[in-house]
PDB file of N, CA and C in Angstrom:
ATOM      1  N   UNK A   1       2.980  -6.663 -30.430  1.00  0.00           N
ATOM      2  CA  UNK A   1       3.792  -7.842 -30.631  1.00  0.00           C
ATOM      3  C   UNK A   1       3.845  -8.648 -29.331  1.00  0.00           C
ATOM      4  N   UNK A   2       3.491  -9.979 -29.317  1.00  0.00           N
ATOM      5  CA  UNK A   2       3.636 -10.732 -28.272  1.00  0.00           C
ATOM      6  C   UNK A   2       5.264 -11.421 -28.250  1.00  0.00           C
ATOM      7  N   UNK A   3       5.284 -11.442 -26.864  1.00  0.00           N
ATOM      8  CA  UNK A   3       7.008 -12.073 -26.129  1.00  0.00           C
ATOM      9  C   UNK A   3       6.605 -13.785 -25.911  1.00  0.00           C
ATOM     10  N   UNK A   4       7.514 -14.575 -26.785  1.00  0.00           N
ATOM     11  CA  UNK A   4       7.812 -15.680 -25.760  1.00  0.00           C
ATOM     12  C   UNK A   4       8.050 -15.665 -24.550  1.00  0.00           C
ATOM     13  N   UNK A   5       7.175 -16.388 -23.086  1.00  0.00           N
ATOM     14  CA  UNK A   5       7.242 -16.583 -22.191  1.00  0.00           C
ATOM     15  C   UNK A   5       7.569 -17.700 -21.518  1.00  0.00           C
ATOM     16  N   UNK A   6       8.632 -17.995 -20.896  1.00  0.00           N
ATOM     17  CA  UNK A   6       8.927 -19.292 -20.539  1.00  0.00           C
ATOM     18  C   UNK A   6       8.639 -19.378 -18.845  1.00  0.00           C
ATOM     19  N   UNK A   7       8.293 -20.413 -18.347  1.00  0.00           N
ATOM     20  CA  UNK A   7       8.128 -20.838 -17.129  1.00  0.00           C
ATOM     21  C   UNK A   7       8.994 -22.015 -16.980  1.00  0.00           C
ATOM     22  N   UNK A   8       9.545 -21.657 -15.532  1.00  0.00           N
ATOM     23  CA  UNK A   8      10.471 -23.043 -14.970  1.00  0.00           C
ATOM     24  C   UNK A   8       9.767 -23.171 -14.113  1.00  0.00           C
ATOM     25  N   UNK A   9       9.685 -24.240 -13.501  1.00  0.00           N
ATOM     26  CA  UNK A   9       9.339 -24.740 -12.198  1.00  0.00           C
ATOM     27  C   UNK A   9       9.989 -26.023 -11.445  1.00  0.00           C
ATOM     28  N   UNK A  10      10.645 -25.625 -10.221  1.00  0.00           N
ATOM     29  CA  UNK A  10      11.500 -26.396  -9.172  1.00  0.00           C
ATOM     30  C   UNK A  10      11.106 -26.505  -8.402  1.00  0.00           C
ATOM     31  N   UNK A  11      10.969 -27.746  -7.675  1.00  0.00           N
ATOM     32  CA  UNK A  11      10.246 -28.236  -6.762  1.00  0.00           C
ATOM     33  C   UNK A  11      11.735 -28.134  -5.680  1.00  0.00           C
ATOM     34  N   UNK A  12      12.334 -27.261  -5.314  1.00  0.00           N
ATOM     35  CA  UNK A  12      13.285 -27.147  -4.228  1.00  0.00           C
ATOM     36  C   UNK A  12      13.114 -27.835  -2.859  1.00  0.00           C
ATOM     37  N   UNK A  13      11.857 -27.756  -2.275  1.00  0.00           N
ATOM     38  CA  UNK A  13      12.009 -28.814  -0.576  1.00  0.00           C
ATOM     39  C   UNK A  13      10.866 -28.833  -0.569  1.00  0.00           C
ATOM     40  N   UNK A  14      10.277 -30.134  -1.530  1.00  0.00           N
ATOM     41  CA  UNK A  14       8.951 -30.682  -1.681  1.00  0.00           C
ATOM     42  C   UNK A  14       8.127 -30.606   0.141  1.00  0.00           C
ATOM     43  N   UNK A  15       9.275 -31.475   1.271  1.00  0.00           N
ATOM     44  CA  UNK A  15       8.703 -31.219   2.026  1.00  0.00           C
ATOM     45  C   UNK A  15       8.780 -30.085   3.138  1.00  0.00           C
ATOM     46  N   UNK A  16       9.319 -28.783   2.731  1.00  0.00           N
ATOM     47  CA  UNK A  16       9.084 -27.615   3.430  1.00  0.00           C
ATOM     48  C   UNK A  16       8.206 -26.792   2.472  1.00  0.00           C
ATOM     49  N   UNK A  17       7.441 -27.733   1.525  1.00  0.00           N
ATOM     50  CA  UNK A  17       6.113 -27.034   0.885  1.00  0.00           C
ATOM     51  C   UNK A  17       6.941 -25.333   0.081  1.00  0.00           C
ATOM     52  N   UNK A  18       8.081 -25.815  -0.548  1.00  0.00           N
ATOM     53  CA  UNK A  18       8.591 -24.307  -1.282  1.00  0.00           C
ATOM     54  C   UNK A  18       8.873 -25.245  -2.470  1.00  0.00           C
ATOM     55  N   UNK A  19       8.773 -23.607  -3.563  1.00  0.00           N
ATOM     56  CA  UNK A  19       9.018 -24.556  -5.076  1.00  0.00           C
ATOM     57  C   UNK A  19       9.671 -22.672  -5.652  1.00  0.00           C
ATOM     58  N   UNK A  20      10.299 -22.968  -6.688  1.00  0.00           N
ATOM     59  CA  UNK A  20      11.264 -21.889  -6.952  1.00  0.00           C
ATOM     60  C   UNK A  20      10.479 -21.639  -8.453  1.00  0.00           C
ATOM     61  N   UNK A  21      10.300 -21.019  -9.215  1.00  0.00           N
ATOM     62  CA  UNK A  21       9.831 -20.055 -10.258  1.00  0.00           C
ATOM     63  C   UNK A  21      10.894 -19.516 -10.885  1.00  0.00           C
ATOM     64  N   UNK A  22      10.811 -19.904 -12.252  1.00  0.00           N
ATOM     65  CA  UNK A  22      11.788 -19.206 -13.495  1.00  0.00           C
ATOM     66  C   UNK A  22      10.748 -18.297 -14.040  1.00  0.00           C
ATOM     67  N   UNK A  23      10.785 -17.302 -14.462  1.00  0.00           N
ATOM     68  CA  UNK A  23       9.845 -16.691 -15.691  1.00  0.00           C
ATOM     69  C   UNK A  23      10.597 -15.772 -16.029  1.00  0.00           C
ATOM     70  N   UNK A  24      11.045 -16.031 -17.849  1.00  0.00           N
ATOM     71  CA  UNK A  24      11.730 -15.452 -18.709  1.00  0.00           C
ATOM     72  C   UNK A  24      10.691 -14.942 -19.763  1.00  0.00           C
ATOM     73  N   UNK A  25      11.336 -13.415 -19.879  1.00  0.00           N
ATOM     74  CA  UNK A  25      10.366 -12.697 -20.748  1.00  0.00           C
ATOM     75  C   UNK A  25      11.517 -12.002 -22.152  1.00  0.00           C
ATOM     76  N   UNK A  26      11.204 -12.918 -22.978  1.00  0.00           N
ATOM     77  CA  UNK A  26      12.149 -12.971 -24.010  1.00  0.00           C
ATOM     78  C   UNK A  26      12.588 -10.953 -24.741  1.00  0.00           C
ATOM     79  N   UNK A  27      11.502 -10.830 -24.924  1.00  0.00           N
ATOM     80  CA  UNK A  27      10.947  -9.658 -25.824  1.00  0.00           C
ATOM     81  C   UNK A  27      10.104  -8.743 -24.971  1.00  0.00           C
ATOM     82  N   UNK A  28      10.785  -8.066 -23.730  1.00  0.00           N
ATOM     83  CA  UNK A  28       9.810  -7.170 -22.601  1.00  0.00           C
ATOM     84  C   UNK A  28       9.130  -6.039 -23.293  1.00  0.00           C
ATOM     85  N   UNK A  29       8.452  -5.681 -22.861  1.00  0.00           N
ATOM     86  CA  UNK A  29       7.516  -3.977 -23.223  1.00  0.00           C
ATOM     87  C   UNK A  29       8.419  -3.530 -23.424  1.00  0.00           C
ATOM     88  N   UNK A  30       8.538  -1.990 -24.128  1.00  0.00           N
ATOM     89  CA  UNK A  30       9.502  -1.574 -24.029  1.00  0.00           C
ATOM     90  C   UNK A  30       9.296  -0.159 -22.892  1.00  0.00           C
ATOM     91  N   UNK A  31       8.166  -0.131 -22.714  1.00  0.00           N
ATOM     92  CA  UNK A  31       7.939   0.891 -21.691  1.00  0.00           C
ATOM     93  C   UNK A  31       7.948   0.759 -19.867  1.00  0.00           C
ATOM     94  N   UNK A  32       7.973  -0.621 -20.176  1.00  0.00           N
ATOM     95  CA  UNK A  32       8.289  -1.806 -19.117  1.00  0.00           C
ATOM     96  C   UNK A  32       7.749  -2.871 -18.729  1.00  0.00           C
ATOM     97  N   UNK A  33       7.516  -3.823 -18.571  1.00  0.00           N
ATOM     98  CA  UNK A  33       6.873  -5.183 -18.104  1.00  0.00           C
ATOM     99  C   UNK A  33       6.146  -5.040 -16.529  1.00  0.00           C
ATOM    100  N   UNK A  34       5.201  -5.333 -16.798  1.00  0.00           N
ATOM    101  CA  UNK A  34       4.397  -5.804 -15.437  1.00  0.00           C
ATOM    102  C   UNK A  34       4.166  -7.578 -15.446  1.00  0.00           C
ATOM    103  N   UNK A  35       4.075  -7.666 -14.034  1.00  0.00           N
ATOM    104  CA  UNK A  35       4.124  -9.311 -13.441  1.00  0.00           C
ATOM    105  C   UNK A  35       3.223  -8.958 -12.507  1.00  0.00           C
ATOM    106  N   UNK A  36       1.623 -10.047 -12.945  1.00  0.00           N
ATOM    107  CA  UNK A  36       0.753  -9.998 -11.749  1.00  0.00           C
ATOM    108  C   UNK A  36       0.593 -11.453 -11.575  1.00  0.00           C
ATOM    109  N   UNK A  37       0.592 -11.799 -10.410  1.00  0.00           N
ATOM    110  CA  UNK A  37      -0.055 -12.720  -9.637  1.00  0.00           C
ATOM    111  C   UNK A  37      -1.600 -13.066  -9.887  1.00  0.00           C
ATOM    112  N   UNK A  38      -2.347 -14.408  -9.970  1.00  0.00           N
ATOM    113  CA  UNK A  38      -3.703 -14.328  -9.601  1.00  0.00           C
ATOM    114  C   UNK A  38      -4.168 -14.121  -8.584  1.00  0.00           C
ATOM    115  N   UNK A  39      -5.601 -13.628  -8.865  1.00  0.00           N
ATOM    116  CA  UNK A  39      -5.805 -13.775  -7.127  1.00  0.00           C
ATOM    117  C   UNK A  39      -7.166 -14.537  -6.956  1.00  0.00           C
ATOM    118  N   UNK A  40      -7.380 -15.506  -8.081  1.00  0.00           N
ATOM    119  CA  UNK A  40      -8.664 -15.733  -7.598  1.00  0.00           C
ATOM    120  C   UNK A  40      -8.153 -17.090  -8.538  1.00  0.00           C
ATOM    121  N   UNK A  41      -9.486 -18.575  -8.652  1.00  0.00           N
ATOM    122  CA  UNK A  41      -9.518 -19.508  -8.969  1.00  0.00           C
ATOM    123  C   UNK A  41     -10.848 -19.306 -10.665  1.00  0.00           C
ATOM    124  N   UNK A  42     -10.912 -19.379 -11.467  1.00  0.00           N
ATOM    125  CA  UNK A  42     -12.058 -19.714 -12.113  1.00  0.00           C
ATOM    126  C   UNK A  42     -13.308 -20.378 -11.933  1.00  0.00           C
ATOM    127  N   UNK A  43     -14.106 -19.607 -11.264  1.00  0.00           N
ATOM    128  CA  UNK A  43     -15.557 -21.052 -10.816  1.00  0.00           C
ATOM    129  C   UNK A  43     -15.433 -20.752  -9.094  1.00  0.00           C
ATOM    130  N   UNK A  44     -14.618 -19.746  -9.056  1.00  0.00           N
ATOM    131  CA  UNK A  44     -14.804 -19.257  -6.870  1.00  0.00           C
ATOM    132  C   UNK A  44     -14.832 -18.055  -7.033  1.00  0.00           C
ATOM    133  N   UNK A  45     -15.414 -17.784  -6.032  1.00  0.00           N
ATOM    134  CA  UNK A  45     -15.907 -16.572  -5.569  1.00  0.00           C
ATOM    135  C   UNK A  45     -14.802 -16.353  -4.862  1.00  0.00           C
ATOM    136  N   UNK A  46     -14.363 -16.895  -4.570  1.00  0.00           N
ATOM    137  CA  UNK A  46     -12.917 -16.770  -2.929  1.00  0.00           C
ATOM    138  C   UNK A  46     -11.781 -15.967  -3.661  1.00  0.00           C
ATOM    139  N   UNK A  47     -11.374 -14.572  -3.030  1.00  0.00           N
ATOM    140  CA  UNK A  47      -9.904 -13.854  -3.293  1.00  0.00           C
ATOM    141  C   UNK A  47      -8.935 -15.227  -2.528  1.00  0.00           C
ATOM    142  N   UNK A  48      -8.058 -15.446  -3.194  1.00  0.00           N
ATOM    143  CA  UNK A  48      -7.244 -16.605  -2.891  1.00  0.00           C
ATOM    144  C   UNK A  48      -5.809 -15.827  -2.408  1.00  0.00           C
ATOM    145  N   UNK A  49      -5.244 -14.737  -2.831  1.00  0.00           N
ATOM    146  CA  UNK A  49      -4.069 -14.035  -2.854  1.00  0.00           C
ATOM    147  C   UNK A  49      -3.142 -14.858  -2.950  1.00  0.00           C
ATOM    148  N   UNK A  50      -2.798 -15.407  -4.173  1.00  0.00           N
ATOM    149  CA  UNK A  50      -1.594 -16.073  -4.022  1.00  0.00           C
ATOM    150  C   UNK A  50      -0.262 -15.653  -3.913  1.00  0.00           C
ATOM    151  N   UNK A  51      -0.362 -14.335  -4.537  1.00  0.00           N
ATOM    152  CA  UNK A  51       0.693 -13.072  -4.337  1.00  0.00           C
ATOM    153  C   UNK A  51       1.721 -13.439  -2.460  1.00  0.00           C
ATOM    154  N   UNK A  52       0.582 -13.461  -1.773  1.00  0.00           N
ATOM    155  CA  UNK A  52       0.632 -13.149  -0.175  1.00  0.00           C
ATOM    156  C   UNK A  52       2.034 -14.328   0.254  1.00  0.00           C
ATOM    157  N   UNK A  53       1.942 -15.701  -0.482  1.00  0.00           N
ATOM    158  CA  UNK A  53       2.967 -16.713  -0.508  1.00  0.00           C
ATOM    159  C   UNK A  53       4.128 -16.539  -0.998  1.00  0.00           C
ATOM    160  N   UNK A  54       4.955 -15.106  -1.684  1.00  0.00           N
ATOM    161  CA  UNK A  54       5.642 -15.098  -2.352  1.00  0.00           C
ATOM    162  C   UNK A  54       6.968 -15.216  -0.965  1.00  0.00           C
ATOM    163  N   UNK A  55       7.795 -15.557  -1.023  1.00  0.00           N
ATOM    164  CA  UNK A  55       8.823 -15.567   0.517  1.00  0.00           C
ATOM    165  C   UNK A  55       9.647 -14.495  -0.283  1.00  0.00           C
ATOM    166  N   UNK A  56      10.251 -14.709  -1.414  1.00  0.00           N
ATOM    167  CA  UNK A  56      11.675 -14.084  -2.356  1.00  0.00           C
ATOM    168  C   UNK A  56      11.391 -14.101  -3.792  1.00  0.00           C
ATOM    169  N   UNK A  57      11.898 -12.450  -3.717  1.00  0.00           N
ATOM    170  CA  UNK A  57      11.873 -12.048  -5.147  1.00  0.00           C
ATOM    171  C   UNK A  57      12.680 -11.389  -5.964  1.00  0.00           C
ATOM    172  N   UNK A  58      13.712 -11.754  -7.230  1.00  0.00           N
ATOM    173  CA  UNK A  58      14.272 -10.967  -7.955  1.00  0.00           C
ATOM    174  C   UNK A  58      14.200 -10.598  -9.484  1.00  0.00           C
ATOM    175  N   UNK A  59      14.693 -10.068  -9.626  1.00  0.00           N
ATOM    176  CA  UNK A  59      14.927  -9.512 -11.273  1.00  0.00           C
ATOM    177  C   UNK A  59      15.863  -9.882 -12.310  1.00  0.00           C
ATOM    178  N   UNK A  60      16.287 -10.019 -13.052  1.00  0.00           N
ATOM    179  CA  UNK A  60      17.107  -9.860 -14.174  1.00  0.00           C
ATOM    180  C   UNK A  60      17.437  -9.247 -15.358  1.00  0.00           C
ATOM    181  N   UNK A  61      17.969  -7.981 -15.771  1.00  0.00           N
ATOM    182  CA  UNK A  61      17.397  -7.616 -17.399  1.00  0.00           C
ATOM    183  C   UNK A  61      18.882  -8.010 -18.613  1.00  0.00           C
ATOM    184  N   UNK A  62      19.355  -9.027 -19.108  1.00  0.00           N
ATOM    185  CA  UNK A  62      19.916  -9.670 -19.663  1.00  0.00           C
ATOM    186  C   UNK A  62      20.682 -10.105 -18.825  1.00  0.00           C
ATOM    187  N   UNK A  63      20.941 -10.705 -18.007  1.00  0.00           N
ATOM    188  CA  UNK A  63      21.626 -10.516 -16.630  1.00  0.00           C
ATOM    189  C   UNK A  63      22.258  -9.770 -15.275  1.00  0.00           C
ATOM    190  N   UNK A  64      21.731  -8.610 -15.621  1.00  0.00           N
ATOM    191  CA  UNK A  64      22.031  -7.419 -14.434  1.00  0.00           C
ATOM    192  C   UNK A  64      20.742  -7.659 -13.541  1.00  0.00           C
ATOM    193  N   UNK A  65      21.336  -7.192 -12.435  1.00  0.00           N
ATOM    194  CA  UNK A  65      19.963  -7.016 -11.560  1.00  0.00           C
ATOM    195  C   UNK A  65      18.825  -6.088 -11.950  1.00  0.00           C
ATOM    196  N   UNK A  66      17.907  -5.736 -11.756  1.00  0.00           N
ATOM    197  CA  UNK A  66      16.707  -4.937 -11.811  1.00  0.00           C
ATOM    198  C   UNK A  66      16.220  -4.498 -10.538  1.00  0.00           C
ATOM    199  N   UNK A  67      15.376  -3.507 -10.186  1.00  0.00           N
ATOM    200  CA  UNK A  67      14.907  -3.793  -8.996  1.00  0.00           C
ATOM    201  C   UNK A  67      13.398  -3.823  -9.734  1.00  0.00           C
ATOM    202  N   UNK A  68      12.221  -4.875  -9.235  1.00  0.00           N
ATOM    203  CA  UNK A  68      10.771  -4.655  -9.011  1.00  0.00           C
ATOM    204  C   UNK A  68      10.531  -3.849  -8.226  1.00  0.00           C
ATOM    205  N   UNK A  69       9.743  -3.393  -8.614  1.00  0.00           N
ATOM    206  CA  UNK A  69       9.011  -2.435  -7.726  1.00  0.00           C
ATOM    207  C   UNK A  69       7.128  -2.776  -7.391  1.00  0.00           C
ATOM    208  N   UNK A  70       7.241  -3.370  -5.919  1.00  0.00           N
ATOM    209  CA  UNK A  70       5.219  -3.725  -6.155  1.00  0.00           C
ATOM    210  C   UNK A  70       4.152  -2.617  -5.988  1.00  0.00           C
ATOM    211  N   UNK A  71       3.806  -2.686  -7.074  1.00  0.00           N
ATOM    212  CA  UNK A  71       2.722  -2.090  -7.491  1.00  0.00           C
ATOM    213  C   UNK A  71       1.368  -1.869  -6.452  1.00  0.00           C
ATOM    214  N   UNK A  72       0.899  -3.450  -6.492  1.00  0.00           N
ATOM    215  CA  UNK A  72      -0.219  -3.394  -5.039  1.00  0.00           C
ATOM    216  C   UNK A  72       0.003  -4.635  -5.245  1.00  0.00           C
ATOM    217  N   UNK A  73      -0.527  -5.315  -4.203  1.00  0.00           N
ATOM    218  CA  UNK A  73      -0.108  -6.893  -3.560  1.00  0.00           C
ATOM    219  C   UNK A  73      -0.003  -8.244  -4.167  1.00  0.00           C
ATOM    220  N   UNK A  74      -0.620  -7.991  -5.286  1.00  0.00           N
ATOM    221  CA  UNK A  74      -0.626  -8.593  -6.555  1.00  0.00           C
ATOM    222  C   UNK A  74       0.366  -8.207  -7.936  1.00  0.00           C
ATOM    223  N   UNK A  75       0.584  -7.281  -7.720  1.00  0.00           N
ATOM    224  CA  UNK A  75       1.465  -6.894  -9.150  1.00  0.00           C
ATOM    225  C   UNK A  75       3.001  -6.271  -9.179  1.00  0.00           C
ATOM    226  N   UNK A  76       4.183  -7.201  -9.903  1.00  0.00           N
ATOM    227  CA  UNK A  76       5.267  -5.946  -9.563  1.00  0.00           C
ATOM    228  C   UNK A  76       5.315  -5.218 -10.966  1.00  0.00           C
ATOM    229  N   UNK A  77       6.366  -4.380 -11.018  1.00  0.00           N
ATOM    230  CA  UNK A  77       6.501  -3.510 -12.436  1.00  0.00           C
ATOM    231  C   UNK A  77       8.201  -3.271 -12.200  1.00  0.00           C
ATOM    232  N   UNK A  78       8.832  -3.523 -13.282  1.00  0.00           N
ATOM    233  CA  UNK A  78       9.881  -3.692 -14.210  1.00  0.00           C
ATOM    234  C   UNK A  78      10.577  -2.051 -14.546  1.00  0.00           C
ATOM    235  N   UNK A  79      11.153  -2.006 -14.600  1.00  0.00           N
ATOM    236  CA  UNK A  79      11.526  -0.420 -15.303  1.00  0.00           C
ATOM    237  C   UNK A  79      12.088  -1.012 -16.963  1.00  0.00           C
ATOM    238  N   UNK A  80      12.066  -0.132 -17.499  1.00  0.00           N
ATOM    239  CA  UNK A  80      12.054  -0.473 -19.373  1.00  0.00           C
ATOM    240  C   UNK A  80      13.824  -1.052 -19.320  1.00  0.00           C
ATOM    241  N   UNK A  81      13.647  -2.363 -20.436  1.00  0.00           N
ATOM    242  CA  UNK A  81      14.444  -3.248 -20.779  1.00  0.00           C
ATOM    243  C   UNK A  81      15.087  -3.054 -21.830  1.00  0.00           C
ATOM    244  N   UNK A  82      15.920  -3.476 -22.212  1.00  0.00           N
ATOM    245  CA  UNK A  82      16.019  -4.104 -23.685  1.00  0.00           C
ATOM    246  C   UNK A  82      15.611  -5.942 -24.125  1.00  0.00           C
ATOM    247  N   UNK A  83      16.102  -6.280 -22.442  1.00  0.00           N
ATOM    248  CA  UNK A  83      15.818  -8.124 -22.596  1.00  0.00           C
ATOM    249  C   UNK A  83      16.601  -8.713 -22.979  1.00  0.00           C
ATOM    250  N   UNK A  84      16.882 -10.140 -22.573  1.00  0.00           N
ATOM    251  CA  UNK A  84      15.724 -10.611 -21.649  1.00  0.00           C
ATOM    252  C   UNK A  84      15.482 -10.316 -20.196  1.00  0.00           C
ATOM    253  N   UNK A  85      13.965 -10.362 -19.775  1.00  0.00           N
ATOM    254  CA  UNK A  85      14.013 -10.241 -18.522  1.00  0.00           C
ATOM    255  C   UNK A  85      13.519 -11.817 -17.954  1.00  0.00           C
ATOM    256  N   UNK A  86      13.768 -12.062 -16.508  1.00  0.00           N
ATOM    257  CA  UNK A  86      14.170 -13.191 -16.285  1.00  0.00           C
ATOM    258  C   UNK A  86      13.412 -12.340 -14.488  1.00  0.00           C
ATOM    259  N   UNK A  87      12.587 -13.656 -13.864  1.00  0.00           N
ATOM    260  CA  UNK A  87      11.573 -12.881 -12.509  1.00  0.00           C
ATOM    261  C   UNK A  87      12.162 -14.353 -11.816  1.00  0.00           C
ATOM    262  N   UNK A  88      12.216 -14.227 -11.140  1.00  0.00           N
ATOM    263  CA  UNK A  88      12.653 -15.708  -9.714  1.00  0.00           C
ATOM    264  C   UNK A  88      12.504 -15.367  -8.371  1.00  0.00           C
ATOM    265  N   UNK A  89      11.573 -15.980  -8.356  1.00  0.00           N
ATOM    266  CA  UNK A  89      10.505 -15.889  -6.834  1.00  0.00           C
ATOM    267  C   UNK A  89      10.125 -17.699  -6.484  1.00  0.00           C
ATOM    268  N   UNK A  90      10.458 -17.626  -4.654  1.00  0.00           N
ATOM    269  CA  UNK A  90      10.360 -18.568  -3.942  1.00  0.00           C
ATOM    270  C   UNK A  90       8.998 -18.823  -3.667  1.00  0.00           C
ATOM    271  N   UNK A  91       7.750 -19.606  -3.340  1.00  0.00           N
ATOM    272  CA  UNK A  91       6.921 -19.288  -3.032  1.00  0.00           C
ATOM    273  C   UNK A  91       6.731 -20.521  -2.223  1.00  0.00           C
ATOM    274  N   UNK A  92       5.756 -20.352  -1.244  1.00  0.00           N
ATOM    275  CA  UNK A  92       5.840 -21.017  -0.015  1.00  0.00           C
ATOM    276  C   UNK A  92       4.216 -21.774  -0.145  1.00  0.00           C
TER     277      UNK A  92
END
């Protein structure tokens, strides 16, 4: 079964180059949710790590905190929900 996924995006201090990230995961795994980052462009050869820009990161699981836990430099992982889960990360 697929989850509605919503994305916010805030442009918080256009000119200190930071923008803030909503991502709500309506309907999580139930064994737990993973969140990866890309790391590459379509059509490059170049590892881009966009992961590496993240400044701040939290959790939500219907509104309680969560903790992420990162996986490897690209990926965090969730511990099992009921939902919604809700990810908000600063990125630079």
């Amino acid at each position: 079964m697929q989850s509605e996924i919503r994305y916010e995006v805030i442009l918080t201090d256009p000119a200190g180059h930071y923008l803030d990230v909503e991502l709500t995961v309506e309907n999580p795994l139930q064994e737990g949710q993973c969140f990866t980052m890309p790391a590459w462009i379509p059509g490059s050869y170049m590892i881009r790590d966009f992961a590496r820009n993240i400044v701040e990161i939290s959790a939500r699981c219907g509104g309680d905190p969560m903790e992420l836990i990162q996986v490897d430099k690209s990926t965090y992982r969730l511990q099992a929900c009921a939902g919604p889960v809700t990810v908000k990360y600063r990125v630079y």
